[in-house]
Protein backbone atom coordinates (compact mmCIF):
# COMPACT_ATOMS: atom_id res chain seq x y z
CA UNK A 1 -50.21 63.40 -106.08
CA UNK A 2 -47.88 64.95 -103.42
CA UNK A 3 -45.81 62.27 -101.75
CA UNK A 4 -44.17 63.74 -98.96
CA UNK A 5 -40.14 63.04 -98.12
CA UNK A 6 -39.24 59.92 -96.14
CA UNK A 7 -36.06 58.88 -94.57
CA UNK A 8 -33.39 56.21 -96.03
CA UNK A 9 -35.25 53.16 -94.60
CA UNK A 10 -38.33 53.80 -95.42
CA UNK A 11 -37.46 55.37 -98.83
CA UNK A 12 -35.44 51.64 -99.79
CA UNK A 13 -38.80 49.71 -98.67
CA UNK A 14 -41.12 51.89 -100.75
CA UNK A 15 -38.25 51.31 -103.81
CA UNK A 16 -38.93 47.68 -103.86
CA UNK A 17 -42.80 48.36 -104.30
CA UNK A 18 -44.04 48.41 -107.78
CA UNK A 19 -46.54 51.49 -108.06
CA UNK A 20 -46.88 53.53 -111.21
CA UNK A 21 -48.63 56.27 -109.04
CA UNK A 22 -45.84 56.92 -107.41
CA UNK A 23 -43.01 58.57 -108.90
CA UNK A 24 -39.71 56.80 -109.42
CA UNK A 25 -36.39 57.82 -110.00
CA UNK A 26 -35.24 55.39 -112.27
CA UNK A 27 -38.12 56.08 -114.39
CA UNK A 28 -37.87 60.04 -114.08
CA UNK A 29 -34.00 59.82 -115.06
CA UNK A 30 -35.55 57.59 -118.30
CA UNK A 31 -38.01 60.64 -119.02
CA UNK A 32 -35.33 62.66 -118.74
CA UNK A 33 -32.63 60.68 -121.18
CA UNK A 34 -35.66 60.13 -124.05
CA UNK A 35 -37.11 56.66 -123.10
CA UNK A 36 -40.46 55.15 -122.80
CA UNK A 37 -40.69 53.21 -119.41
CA UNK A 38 -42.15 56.30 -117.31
CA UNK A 39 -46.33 57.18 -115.66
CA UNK A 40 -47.69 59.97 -115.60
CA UNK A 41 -46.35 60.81 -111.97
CA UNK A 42 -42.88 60.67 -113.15
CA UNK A 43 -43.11 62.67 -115.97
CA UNK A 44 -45.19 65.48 -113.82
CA UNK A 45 -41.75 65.40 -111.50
CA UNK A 46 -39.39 65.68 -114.67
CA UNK A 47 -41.37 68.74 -115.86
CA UNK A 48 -41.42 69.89 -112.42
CA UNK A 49 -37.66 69.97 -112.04
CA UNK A 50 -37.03 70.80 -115.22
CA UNK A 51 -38.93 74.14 -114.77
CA UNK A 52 -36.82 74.81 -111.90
CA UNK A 53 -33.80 74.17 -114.05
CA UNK A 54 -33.97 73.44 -117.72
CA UNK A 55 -30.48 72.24 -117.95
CA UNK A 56 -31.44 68.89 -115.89
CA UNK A 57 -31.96 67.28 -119.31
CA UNK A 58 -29.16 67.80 -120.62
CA UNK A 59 -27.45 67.38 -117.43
CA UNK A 60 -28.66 63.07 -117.28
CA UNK A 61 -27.77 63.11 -121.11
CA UNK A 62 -24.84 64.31 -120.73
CA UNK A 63 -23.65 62.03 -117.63
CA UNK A 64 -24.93 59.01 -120.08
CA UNK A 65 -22.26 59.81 -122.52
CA UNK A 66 -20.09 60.88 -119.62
CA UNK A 67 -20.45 56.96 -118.37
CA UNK A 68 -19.69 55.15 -121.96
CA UNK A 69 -16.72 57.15 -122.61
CA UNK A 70 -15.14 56.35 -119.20
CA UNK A 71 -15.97 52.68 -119.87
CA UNK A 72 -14.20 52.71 -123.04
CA UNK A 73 -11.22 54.65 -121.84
CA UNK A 74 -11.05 51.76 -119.28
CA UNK A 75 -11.55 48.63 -121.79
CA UNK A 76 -9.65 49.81 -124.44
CA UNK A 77 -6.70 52.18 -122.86
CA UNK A 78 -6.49 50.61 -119.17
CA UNK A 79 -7.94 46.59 -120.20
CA UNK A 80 -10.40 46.32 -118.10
CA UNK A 81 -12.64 43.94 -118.10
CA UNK A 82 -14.57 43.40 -114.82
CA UNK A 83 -17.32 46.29 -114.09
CA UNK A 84 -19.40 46.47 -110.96
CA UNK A 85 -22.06 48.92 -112.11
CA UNK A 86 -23.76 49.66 -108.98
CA UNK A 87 -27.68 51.37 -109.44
CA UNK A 88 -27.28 50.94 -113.46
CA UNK A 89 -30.78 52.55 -113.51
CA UNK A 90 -33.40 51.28 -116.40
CA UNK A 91 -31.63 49.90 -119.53
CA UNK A 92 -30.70 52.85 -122.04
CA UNK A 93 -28.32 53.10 -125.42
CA UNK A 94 -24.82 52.70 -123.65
CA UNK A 95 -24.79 50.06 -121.08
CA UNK A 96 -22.06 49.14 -119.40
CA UNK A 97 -21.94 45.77 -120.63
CA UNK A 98 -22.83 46.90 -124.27
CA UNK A 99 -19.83 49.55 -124.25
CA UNK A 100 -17.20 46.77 -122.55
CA UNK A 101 -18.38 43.86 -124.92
CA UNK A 102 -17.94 45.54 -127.71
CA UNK A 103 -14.28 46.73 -127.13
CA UNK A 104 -13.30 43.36 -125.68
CA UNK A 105 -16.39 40.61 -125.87
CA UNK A 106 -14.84 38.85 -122.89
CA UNK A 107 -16.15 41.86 -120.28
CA UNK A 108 -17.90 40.34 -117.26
CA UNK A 109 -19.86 42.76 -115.86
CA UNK A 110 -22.06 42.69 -113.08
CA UNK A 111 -25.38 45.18 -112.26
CA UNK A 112 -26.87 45.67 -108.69
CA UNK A 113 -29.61 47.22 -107.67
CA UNK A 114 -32.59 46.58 -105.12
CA UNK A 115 -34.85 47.89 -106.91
CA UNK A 116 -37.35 45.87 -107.91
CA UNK A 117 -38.51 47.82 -111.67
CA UNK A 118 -34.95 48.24 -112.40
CA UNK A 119 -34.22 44.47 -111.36
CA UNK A 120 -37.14 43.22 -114.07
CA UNK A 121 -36.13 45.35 -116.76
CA UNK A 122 -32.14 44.46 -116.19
CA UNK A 123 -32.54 40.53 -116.39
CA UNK A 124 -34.97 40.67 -119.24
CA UNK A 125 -32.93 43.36 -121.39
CA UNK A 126 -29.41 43.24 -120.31
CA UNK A 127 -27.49 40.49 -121.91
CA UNK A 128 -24.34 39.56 -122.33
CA UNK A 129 -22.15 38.69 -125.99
CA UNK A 130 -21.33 34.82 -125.71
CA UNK A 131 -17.74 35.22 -124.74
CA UNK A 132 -18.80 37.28 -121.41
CA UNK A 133 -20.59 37.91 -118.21
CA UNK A 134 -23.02 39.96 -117.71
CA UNK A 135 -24.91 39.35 -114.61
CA UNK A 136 -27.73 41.33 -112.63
CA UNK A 137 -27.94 40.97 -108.49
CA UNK A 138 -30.11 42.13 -105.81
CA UNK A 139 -28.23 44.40 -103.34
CA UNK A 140 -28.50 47.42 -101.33
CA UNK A 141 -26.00 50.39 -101.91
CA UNK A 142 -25.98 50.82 -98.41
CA UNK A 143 -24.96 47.63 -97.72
CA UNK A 144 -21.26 47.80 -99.60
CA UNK A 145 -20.00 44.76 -98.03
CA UNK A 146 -22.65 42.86 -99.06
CA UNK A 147 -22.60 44.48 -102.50
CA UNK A 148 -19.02 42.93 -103.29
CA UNK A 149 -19.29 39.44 -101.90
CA UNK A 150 -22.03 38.98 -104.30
CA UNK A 151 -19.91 40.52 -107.04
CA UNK A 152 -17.29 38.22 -106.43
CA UNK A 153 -19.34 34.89 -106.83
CA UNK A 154 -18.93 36.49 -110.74
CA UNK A 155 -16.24 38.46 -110.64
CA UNK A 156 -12.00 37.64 -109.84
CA UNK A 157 -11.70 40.80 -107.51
CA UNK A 158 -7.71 39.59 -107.35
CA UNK A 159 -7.59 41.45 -110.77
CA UNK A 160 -8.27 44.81 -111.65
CA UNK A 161 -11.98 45.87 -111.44
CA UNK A 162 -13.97 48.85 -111.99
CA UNK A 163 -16.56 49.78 -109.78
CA UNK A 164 -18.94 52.35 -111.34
CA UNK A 165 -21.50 54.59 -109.13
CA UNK A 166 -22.93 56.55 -112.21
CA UNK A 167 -25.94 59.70 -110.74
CA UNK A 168 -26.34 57.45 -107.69
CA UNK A 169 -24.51 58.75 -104.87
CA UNK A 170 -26.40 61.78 -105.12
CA UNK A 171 -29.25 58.96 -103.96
CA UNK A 172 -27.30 58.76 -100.52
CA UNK A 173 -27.72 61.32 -97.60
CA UNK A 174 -24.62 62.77 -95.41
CA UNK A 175 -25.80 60.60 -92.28
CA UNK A 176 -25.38 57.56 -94.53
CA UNK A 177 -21.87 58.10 -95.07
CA UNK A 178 -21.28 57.71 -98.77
CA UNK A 179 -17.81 58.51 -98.36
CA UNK A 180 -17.48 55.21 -96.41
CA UNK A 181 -18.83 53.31 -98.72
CA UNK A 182 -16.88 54.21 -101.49
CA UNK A 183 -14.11 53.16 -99.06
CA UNK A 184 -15.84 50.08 -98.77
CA UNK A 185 -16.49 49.31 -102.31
CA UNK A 186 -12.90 50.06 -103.25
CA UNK A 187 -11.14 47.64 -100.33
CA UNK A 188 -12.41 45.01 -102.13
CA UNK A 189 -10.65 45.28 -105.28
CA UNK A 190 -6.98 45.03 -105.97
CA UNK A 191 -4.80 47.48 -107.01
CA UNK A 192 -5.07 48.64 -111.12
CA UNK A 193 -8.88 48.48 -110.07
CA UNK A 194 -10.60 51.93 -110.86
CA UNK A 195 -13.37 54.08 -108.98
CA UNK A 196 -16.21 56.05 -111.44
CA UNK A 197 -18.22 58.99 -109.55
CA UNK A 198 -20.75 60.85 -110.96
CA UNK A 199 -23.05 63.43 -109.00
CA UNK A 200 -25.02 66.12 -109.06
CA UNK A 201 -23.67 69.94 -107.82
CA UNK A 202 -25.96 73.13 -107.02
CA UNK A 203 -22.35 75.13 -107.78
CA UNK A 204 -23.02 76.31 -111.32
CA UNK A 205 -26.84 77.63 -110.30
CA UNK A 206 -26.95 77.01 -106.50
CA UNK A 207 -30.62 78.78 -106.73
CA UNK A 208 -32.24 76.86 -109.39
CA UNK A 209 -30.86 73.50 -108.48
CA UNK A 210 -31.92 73.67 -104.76
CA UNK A 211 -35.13 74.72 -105.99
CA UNK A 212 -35.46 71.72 -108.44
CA UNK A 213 -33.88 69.74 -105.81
CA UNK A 214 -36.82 71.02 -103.17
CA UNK A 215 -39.51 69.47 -105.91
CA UNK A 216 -38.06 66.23 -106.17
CA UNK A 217 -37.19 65.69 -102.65
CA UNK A 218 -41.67 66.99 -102.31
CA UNK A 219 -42.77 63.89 -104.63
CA UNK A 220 -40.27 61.29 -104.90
CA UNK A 221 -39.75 58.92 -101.63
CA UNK A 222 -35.46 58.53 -102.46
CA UNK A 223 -34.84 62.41 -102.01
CA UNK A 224 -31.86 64.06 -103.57
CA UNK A 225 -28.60 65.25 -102.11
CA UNK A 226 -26.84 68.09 -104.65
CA UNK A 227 -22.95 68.31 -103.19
CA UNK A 228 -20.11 70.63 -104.11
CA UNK A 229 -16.70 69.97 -105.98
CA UNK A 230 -14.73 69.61 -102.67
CA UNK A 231 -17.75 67.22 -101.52
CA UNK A 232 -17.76 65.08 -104.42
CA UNK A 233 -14.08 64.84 -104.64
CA UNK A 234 -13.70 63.82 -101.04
CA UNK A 235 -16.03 60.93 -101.71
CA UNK A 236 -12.78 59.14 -103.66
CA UNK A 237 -11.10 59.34 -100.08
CA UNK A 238 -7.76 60.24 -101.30
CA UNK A 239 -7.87 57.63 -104.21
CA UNK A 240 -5.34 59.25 -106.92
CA UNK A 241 -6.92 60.38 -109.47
CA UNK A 242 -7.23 60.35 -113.08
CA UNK A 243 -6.68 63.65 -115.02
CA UNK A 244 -8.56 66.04 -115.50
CA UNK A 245 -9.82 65.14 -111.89
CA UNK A 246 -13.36 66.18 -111.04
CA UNK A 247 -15.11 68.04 -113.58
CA UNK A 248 -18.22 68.84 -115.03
CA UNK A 249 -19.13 65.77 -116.78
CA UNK A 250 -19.14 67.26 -119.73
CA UNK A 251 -15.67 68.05 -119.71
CA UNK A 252 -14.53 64.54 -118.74
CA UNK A 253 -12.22 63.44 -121.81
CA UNK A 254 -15.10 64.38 -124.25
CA UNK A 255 -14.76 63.21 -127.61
CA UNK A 256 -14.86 66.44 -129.39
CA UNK A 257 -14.69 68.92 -127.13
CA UNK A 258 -17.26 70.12 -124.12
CA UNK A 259 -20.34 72.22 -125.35
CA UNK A 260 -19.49 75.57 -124.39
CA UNK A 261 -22.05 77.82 -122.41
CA UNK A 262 -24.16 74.62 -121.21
CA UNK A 263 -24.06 73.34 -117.14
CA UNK A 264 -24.40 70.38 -116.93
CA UNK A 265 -24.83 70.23 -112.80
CA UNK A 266 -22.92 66.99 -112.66
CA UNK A 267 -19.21 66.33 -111.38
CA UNK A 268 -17.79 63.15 -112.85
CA UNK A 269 -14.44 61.77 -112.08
CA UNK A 270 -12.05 58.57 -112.06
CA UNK A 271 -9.96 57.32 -109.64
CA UNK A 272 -7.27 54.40 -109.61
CA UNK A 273 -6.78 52.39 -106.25
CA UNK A 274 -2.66 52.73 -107.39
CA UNK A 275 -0.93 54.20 -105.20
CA UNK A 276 1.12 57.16 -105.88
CA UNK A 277 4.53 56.14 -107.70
CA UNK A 278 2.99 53.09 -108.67
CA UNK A 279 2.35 51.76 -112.56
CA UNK A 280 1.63 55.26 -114.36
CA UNK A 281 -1.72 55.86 -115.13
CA UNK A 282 -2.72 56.48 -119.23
CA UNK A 283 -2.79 60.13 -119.25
């Protein structure tokens, strides 16, 4: 089935539908990382893209681990325990809440997402420890503002927060300014609060990634946007940021080292809402 690309609007309407026919990135990115919750339609996509570029498996695995070791360098090194994990995708080993809660059980976090598969599989599976929060909203990325005043019926944004955008930006076109609603996002919190970015980069294989990014964007209504390093650091709008900076995600404080010889096509970084000369920041 060839589904042919549709703008932002449309593309968050067809989201909210439930049809296993049509392929779904939530469910593509689960192919991808192992899991079970995928049609045939999404896994025709995966193999599509993957032909185009083998390393896109490794590439979501790797951004999974990339996402629970940033959320325990936060809990445990920087103490924090409020996460707004914005487009968590389906429920995988490593969720936010599960690598929080288990550093300090107190965590609150809180998921949003509008779609409605994601949304399902979030309230039934996600689940908080006794002592905290974990709580799972319907809300539009593009609407930021909107995004944070429902956090904040959960969450004490007058203490530090972390506001995670894990493989989702990437979701976002230029004309929909994700660099504004980072900016958005992040006026919200107070200072000690923390930014996450992850995205995906055509730098390492510019050839093979536009041409797996040219077979998504053919079949799957929320179309891809691959950015380079100086694009995906300018999305923390000048936020300091935490060493290394923006790297491949693999390289991101790994616990034993990045894999040598393997792209990964994903930036990650961290960035505090400190301002420079302000409390230092762990190194």
């Amino acid at each position: 089935m060839n589904i042919p690309h549709v703008g932002p609007s449309a593309a968050r309407v067809l989201t909210r539908q439930f049809d296993p026919a049509v392929p779904h990135p939530a469910r593509i990115y689960a192919y991808w990382l192992g899991g079970k919750d995928h049609f045939p339609g999404d896994r025709k996509v995966a193999d599509e893209v993957a032909a185009c570029r083998p390393q896109v498996v490794a590439g979501a695995r790797a951004n999974r681990a990339f996402l629970a070791r940033a959320v325990r360098y936060l809990a445990g090194q920087c103490r924090i325990q409020q996460f707004v994990d914005v487009g968590p995708g389906l429920p995988a080993p490593g969720n936010t809440h599960d690598v929080a809660q288990a550093i300090a059980p107190e965590s609150e976090i809180v998921y949003l997402d509008n779609d409605r598969l994601v949304l399902a599989h979030a309230r039934a599976l996600m689940t908080s420890r006794p002592e905290g929060v974990c709580e799972v909203i319907d809300a539009d990325l593009h609407d930021p503002e909107t995004i944070m005043k429902e956090a904040a019926r959960t969450l004490d944004f007058t203490q530090p927060a972390a506001i995670i955008l894990a493989a989702v930006l990437h979701f976002l076109h230029d004309a929909d300014d994700p660099a504004g609603i980072v900016a958005t996002l992040a006026s919200f919190v107070s200072q000690g609060s923390f930014v996450i970015i992850s995205h995906l980069t055509g730098d390492f294989a510019p050839g093979q990634v536009g041409a797996g990014v040219a077979a998504y964007n053919a079949m799957v209504p929320v179309g891809l946007t691959a950015r380079t390093h100086r694009e995906v650091t300018a999305l923390f709008g000048g936020l300091p940021l935490v060493p290394p900076g923006v790297v491949p995600v693999s390289e991101w404080r790994p616990d034993h080292g990045p894999v040598q010889g393997v792209s990964t096509d994903m930036y990650a970084g961290l960035a505090s809402t400190r301002q420079p000369g302000n409390r230092k920041i762990i190194p």
